[in-house]
Protein backbone atom coordinates (compact mmCIF):
# COMPACT_ATOMS: atom_id res chain seq x y z
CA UNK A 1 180.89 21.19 -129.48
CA UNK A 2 179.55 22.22 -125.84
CA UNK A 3 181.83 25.90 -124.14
CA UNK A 4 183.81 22.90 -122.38
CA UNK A 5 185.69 21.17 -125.05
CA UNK A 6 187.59 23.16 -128.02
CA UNK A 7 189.68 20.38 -129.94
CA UNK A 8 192.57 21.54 -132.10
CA UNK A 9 191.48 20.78 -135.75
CA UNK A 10 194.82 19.78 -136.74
CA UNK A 11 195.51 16.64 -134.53
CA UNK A 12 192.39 16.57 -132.62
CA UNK A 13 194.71 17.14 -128.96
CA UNK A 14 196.23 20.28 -127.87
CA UNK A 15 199.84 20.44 -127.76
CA UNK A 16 200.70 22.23 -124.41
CA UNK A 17 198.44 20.26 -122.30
CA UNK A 18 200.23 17.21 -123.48
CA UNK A 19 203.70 19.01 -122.77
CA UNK A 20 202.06 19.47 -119.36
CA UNK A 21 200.91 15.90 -118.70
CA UNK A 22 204.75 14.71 -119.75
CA UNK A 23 206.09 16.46 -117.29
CA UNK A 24 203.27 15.76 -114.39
CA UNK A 25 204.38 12.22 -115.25
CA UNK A 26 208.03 13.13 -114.79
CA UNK A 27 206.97 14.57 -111.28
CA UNK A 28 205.02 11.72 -110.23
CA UNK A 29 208.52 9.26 -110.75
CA UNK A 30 210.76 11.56 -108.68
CA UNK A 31 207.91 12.22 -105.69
CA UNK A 32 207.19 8.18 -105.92
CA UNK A 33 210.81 7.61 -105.96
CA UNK A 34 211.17 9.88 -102.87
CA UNK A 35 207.96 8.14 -100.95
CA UNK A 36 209.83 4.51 -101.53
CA UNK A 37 212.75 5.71 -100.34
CA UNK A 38 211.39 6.97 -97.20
CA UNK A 39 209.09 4.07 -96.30
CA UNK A 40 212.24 1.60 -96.93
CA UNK A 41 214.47 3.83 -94.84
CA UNK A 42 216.86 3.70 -97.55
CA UNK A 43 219.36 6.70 -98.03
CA UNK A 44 218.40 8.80 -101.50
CA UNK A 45 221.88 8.80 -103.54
CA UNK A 46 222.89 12.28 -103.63
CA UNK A 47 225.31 12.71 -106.25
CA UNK A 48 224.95 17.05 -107.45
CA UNK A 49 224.51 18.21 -104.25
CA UNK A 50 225.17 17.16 -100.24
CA UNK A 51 221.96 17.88 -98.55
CA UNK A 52 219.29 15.21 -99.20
CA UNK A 53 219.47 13.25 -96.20
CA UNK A 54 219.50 16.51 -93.85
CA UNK A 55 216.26 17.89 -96.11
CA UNK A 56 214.42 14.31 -96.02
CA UNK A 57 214.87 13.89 -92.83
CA UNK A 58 213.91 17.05 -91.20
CA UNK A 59 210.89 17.58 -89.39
CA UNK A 60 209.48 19.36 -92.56
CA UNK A 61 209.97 16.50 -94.09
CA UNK A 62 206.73 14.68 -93.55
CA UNK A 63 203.26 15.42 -91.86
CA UNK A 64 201.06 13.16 -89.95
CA UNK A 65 203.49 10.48 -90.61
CA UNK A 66 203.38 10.81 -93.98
CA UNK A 67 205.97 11.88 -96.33
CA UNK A 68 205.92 15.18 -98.08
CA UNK A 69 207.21 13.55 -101.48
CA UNK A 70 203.89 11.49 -101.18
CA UNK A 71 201.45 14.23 -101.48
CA UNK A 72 203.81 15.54 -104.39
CA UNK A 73 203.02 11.93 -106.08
CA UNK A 74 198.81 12.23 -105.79
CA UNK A 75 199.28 15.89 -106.84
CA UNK A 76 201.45 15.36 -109.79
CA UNK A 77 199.10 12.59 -110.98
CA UNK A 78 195.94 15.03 -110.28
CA UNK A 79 198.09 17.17 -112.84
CA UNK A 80 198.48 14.75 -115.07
CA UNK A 81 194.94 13.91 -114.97
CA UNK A 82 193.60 17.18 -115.68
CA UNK A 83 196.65 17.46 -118.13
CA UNK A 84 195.26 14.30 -120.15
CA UNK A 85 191.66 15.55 -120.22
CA UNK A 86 192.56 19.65 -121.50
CA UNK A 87 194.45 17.64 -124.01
CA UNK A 88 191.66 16.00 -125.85
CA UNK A 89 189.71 19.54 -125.13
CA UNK A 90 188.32 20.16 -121.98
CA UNK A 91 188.79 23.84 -121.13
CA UNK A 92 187.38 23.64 -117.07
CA UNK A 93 190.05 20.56 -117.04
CA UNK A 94 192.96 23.09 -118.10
CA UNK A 95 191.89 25.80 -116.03
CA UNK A 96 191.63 23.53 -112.50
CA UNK A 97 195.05 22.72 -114.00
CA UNK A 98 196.53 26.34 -114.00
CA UNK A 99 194.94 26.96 -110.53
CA UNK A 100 196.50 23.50 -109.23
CA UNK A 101 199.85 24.70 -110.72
CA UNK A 102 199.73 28.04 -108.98
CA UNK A 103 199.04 26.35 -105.84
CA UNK A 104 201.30 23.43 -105.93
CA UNK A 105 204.15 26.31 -107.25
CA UNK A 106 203.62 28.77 -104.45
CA UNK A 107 204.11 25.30 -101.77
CA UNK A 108 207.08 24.93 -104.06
CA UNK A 109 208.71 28.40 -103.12
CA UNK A 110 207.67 27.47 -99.23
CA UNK A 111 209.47 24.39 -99.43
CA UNK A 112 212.70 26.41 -101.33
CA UNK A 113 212.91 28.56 -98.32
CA UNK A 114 212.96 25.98 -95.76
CA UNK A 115 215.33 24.17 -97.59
CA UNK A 116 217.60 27.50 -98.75
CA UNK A 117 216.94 29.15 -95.32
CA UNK A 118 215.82 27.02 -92.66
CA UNK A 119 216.96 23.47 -93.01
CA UNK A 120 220.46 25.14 -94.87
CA UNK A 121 220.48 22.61 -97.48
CA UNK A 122 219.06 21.38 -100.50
CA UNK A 123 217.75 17.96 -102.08
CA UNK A 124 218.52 17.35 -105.72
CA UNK A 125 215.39 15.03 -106.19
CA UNK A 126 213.17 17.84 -103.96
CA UNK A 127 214.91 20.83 -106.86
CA UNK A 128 213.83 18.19 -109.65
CA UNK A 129 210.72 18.72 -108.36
CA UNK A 130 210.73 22.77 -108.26
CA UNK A 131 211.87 22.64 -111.75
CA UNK A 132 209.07 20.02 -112.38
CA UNK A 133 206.53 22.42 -110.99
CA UNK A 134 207.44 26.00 -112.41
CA UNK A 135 207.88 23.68 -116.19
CA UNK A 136 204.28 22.95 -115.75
CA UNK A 137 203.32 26.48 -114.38
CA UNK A 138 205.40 28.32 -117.39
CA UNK A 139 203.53 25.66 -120.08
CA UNK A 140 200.01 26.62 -118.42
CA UNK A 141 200.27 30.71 -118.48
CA UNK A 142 201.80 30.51 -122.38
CA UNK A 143 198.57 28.86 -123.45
CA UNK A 144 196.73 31.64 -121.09
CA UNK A 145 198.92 34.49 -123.19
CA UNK A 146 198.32 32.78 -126.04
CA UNK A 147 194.96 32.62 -125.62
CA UNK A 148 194.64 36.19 -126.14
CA UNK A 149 195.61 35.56 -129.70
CA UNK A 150 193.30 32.66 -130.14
CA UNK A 151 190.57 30.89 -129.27
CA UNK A 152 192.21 27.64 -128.14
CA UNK A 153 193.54 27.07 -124.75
C-alpha cells in the first residue's frame, strides 16, 4: 500500500466516507431540484415554512445569472466524488474532502444570515441544504477525532 490509500481490512471501504458520499448525493437532489426550478420559473412548493419564494428570488439568490442552488449541485457532487474515492482508501481524497466541507459550511452560515437577517426569511429546500452540509462536516471531523485513536481515516 502507497501513504495515500489505507483500506479497512474488514470490508475493504471505509464506513464514514461512504456515510459522507450518501449524503453529498442527498445534497446534489435538493441543489438540482432548486436549479430546475429556477431555470423553469416554476414556484418551489413551500409547505414547513413561508419564505422560499422571497429567499429564491432575492438578489442573493443567483450570481452572474446563475443560480446559487447550481453551484451547490457541482459542489455537492465534487463531495461526493472525493467521498467515493476516501471510501475505497484514498487519504489526500478525504482530506480535500474535510477542507471542501469547511469551506462549503462556512458559505453555509453566510447564506443563514442573509436568509435569518437580511432577506428575513428562510427556504426549507436552502435549510435542507445547511443540514446537508454540517451532516457531512460532523461525519468528516469524527473520522479526524477518531483518527487519533487509529490509523484509519
Amino acid at each position: 500500500m502507497n501513504g495515500d490509500t489505507d483500506i479497512d481490512n474488514a470490508a475493504g471501504i471505509l464506513r464514514l466516507p461512504v456515510a459522507a458520499g450518501v449524503v453529498a448525493l442527498c445534497g446534489v437532489a435538493d441543489a438540482a431540484y432548486l436549479t430546475v426550478h429556477h431555470y423553469t420559473n416554476e414556484p418551489v412548493p413551500c409547505s414547513l415554512v413561508a419564505g422560499c419564494e422571497a429567499v429564491l428570488t432575492s438578489q442573493y439568490a443567483e450570481v452572474a445569472g446563475v443560480p446559487l442552488a447550481a453551484f451547490g449541485a457541482i459542489a455537492y457532487f465534487v463531495a461526493f466524488s472525493l467521498a467515493v474515492l476516501a471510501a475505497f482508501g484514498n487519504r489526500t481524497a478525504w482530506a480535500l474532502f474535510g477542507a471542501q466541507v469547511a469551506l462549503m459550511s462556512v458559505f453555509t452560515v453566510w447564506l443563514l444570515y442573509l436568509q435569518g437577517f437580511v432577506i428575513g426569511a428562510f427556504c426549507q429546500f436552502c435549510l435542507i441544504s445547511a443540514v446537508t452540509t454540517f451532516a457531512m462536516l460532523i461525519l468528516y471531523l469524527i473520522s479526524w477525532f477518531t483518527k487519533r485513536r487509529r490509523l484509519i481515516p
